[in-house]
N, C-alpha and C. Protein backbone atom coordinates (compact mmCIF):
# COMPACT_ATOMS: atom_id res chain seq x y z
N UNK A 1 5.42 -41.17 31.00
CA UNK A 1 4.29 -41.93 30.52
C UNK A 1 3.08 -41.02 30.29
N UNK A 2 2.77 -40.10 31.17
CA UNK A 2 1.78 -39.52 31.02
C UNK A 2 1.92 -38.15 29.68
N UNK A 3 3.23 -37.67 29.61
CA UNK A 3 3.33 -36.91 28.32
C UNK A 3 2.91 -37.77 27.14
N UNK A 4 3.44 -38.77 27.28
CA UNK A 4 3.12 -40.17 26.04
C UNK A 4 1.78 -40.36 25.46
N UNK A 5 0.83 -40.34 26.73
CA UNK A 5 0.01 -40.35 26.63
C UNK A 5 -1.37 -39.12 26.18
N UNK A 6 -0.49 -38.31 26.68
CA UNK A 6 -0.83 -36.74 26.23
C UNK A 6 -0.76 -36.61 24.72
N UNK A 7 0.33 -36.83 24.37
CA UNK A 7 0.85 -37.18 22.68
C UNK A 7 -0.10 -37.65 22.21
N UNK A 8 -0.63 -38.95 22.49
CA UNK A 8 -0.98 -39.61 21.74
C UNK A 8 -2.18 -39.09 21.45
N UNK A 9 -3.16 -38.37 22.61
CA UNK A 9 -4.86 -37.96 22.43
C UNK A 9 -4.67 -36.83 21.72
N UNK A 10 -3.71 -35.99 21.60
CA UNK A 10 -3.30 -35.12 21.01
C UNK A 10 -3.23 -35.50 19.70
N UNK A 11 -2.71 -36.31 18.87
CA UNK A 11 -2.35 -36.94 17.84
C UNK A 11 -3.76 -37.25 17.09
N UNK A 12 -4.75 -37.92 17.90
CA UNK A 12 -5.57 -38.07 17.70
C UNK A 12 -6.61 -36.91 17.06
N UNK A 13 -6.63 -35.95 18.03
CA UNK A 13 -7.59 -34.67 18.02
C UNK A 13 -7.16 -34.09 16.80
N UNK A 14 -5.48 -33.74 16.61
CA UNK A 14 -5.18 -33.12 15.25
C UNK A 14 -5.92 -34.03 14.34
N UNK A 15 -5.76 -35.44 14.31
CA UNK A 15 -6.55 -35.99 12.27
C UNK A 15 -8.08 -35.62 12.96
N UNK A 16 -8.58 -34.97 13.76
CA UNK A 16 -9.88 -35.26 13.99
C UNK A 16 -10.40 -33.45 13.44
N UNK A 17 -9.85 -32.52 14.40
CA UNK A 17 -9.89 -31.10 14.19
C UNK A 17 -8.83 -30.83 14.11
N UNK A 18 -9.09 -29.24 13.28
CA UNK A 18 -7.78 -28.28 12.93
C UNK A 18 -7.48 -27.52 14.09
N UNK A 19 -6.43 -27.61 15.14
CA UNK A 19 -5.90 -27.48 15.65
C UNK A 19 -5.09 -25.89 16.04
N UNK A 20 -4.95 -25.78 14.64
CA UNK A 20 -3.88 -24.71 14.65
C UNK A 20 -4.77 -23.35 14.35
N UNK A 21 -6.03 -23.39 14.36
CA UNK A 21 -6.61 -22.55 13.55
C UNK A 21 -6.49 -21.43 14.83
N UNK A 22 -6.11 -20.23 14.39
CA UNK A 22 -6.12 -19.43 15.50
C UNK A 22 -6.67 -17.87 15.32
N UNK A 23 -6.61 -17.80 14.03
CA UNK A 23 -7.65 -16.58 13.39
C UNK A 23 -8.28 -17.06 12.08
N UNK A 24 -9.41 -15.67 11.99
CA UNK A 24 -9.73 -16.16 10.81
C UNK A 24 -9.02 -16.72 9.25
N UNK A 25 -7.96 -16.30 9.32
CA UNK A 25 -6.87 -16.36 8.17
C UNK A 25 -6.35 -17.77 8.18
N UNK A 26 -6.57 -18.60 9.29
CA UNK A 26 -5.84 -19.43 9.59
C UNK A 26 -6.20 -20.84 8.45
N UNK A 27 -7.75 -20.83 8.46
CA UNK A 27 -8.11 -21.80 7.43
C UNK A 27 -7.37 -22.33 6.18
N UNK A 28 -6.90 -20.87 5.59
CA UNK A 28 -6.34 -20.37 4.77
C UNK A 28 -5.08 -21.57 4.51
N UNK A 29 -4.47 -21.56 5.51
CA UNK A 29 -3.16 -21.94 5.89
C UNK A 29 -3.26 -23.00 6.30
N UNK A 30 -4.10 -24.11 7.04
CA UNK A 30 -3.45 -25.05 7.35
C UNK A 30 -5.02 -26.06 6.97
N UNK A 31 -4.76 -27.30 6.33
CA UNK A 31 -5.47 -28.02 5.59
C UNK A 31 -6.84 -28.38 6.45
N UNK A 32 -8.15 -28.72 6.28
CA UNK A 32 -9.19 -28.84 7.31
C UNK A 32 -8.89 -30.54 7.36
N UNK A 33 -9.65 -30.60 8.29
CA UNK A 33 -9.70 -31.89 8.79
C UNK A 33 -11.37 -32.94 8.73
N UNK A 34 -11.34 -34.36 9.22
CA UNK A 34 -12.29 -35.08 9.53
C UNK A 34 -13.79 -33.77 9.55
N UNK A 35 -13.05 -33.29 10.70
CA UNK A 35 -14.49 -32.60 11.01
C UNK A 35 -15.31 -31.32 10.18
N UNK A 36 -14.57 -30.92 9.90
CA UNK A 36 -14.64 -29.79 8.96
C UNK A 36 -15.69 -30.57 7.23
N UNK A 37 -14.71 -31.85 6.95
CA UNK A 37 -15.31 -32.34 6.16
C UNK A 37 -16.82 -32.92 5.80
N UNK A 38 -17.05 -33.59 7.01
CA UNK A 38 -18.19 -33.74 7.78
C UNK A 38 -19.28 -32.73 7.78
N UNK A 39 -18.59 -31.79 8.36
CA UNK A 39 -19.14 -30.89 8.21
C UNK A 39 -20.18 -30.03 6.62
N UNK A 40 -19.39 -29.88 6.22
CA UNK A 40 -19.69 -29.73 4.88
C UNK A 40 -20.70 -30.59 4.43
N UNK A 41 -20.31 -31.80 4.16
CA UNK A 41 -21.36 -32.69 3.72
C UNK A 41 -22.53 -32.22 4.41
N UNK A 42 -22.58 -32.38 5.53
CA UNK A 42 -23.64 -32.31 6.03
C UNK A 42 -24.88 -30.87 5.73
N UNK A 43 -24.15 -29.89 5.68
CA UNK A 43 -24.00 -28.56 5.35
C UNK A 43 -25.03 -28.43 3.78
N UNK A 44 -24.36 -29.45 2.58
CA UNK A 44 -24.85 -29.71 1.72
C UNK A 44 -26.12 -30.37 1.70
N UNK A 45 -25.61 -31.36 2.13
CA UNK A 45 -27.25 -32.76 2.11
C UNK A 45 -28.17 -32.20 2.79
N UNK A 46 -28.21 -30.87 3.62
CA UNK A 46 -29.74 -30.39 4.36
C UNK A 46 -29.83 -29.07 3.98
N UNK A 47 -29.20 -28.83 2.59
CA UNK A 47 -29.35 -27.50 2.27
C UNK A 47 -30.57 -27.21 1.22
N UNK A 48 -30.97 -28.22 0.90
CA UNK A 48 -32.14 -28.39 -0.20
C UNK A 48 -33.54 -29.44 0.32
N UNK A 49 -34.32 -29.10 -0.77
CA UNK A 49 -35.78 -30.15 0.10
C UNK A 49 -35.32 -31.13 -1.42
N UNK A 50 -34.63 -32.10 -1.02
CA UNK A 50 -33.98 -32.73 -2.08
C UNK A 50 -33.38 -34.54 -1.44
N UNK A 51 -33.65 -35.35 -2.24
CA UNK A 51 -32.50 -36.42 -1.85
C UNK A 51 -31.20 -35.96 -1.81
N UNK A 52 -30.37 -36.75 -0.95
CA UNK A 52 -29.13 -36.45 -1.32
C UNK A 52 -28.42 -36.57 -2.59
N UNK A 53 -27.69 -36.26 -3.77
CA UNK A 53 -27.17 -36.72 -4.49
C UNK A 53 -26.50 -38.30 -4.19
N UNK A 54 -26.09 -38.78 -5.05
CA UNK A 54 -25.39 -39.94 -4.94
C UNK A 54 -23.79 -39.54 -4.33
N UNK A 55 -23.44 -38.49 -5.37
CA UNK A 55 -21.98 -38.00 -4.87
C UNK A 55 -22.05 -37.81 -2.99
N UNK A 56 -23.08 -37.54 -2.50
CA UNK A 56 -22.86 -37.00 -1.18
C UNK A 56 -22.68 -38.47 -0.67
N UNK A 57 -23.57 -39.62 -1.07
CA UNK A 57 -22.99 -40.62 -0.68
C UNK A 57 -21.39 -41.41 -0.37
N UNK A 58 -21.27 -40.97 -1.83
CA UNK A 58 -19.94 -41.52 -2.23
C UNK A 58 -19.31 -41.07 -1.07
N UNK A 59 -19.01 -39.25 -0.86
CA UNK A 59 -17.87 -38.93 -0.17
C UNK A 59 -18.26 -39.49 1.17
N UNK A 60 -19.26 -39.62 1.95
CA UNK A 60 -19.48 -40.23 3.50
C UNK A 60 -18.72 -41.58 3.63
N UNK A 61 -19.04 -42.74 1.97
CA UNK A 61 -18.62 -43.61 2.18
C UNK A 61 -16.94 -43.80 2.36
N UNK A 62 -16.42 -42.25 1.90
CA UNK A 62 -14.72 -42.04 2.24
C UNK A 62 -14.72 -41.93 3.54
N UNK A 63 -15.38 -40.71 4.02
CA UNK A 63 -15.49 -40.12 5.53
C UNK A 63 -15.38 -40.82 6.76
N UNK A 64 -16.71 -41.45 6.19
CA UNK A 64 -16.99 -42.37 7.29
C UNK A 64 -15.75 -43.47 8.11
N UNK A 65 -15.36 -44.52 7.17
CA UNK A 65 -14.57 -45.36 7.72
C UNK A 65 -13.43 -44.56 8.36
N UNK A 66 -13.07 -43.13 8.00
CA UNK A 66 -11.83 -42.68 8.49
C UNK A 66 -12.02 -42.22 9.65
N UNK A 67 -13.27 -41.54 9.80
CA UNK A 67 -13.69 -41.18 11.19
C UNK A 67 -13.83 -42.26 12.21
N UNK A 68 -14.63 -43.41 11.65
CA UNK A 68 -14.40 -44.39 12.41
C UNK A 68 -13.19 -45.31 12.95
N UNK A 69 -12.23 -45.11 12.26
CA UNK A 69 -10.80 -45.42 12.11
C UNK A 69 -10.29 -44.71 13.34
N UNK A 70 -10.69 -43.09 13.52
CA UNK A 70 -9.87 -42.22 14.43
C UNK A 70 -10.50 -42.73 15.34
N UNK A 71 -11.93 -42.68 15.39
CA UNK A 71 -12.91 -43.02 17.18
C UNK A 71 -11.98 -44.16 17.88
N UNK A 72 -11.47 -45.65 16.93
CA UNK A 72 -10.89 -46.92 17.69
C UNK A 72 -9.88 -46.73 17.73
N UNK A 73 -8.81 -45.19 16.72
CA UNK A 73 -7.80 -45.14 17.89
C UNK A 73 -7.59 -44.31 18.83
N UNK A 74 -8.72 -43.52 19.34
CA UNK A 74 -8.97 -43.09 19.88
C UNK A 74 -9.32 -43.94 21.55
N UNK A 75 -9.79 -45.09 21.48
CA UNK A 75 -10.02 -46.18 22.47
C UNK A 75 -9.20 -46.61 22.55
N UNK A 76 -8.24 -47.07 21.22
CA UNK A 76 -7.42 -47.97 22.13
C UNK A 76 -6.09 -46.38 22.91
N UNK A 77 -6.24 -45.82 22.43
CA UNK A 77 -5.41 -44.73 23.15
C UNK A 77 -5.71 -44.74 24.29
N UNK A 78 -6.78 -44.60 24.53
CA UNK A 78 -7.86 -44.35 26.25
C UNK A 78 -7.27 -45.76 27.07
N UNK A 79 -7.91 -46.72 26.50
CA UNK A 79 -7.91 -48.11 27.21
C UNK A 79 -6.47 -48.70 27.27
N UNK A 80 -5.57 -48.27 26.87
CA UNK A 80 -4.27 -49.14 26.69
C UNK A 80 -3.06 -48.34 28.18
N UNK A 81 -3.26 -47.00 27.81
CA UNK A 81 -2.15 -46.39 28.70
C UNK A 81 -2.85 -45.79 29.89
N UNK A 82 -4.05 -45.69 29.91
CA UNK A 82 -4.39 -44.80 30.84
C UNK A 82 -4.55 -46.26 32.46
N UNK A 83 -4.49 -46.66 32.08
CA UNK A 83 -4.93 -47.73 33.68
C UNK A 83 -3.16 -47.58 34.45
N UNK A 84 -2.29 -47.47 33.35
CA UNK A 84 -1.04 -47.21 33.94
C UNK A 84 -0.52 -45.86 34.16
N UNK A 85 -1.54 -44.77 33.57
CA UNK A 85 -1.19 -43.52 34.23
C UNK A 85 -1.80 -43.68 35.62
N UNK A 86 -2.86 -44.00 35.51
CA UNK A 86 -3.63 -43.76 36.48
C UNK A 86 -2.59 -44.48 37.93
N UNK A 87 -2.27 -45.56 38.12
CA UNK A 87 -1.80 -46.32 39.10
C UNK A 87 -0.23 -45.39 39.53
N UNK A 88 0.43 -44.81 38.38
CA UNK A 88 1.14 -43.99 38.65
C UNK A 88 0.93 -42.47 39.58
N UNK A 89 -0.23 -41.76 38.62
CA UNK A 89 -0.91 -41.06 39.95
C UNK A 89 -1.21 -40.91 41.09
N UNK A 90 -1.92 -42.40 41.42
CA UNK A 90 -2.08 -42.69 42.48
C UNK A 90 -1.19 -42.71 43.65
N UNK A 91 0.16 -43.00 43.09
CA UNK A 91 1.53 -43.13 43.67
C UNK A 91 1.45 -41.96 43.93
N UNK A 92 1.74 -41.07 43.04
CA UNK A 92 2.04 -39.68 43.48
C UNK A 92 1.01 -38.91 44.08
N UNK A 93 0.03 -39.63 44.38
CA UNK A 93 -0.74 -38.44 45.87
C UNK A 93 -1.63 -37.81 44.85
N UNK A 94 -1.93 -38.29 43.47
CA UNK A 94 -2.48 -37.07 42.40
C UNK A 94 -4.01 -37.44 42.51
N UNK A 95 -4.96 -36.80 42.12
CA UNK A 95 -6.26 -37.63 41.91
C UNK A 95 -6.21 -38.24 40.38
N UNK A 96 -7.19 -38.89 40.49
CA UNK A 96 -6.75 -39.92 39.29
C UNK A 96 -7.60 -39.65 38.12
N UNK A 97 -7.14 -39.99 36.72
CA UNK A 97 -8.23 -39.37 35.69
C UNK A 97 -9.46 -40.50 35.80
N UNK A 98 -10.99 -39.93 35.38
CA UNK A 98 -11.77 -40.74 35.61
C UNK A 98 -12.36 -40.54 34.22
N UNK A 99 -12.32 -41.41 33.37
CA UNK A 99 -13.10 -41.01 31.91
C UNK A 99 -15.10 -41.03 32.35
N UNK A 100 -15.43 -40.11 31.12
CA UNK A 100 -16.83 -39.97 31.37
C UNK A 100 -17.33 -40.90 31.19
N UNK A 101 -18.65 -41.60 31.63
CA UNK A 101 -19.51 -42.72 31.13
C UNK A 101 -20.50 -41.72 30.06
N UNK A 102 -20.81 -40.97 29.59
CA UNK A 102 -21.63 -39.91 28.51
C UNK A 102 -21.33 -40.86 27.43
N UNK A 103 -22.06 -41.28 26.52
CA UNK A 103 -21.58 -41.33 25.49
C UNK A 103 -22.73 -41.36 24.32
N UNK A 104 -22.44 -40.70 23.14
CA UNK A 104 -23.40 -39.97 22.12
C UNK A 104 -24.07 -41.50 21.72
N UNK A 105 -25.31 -41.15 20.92
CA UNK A 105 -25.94 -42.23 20.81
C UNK A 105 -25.08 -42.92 19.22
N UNK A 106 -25.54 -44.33 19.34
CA UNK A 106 -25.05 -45.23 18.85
C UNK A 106 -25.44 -44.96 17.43
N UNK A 107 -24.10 -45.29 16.21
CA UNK A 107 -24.05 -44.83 14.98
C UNK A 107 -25.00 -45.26 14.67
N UNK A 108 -25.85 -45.19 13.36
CA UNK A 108 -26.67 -46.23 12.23
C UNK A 108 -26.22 -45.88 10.87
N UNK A 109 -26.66 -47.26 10.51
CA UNK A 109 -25.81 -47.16 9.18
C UNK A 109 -26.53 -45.74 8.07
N UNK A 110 -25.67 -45.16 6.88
CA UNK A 110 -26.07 -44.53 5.96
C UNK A 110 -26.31 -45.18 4.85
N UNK A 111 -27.16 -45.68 4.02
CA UNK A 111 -27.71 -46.07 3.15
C UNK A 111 -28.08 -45.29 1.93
N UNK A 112 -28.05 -45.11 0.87
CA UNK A 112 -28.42 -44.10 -0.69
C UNK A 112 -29.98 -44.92 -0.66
């Protein structure tokens, strides 16, 4: 159960970051991800004393829902298996995982 569960946050992190990147060459080779994309945009839209283009809109309005897509399965990953790792742990004498209460401040919407 707990590899399962390993899998799965794992699963997660790959559509989120590139994973595999292990030198500089690596970019090269294996496709960027959520964050990387993000990145960029962002990279762009504060690179000038400028509105954003409309296009920068457009692509967030791709971005966005997908990122937000990964964050809830990202929860339900957290919230679904972990109360049954945990009780398993417990069995085994292990200390138990305790997720952080931290959490980044609350989205707001992007608007053009």
């Amino acid at each position: 159960m707990a590899k399962r569960f390993a899998d799965s946050l794992l699963a997660v992190e790959d559509s989120l970051y590139q994973t595999k990147n292990q030198s500089g060459q690596d970019p090269r080779n294996f496709p960027i991800r959520l964050n990387n994309q993000l990145g960029g945009l962002m990279g762009f839209v504060t690179s000038g004393e400028r509105r954003p283009a409309k296009q920068s809109y457009d692509v967030w309005a791709v971005l966005a829902p997908k990122t937000d897509g990964e964050l809830a399965r990202l929860e339900r990953v957290i919230t679904t298996p972990l109360p049954k790792v945990i009780v398993l742990l417990k069995a085994a004498g292990q200390p138990e995982i305790v997720r952080s209460k931290s959490e980044g401040p609350a989205p707001r919407p992007i608007t053009p």
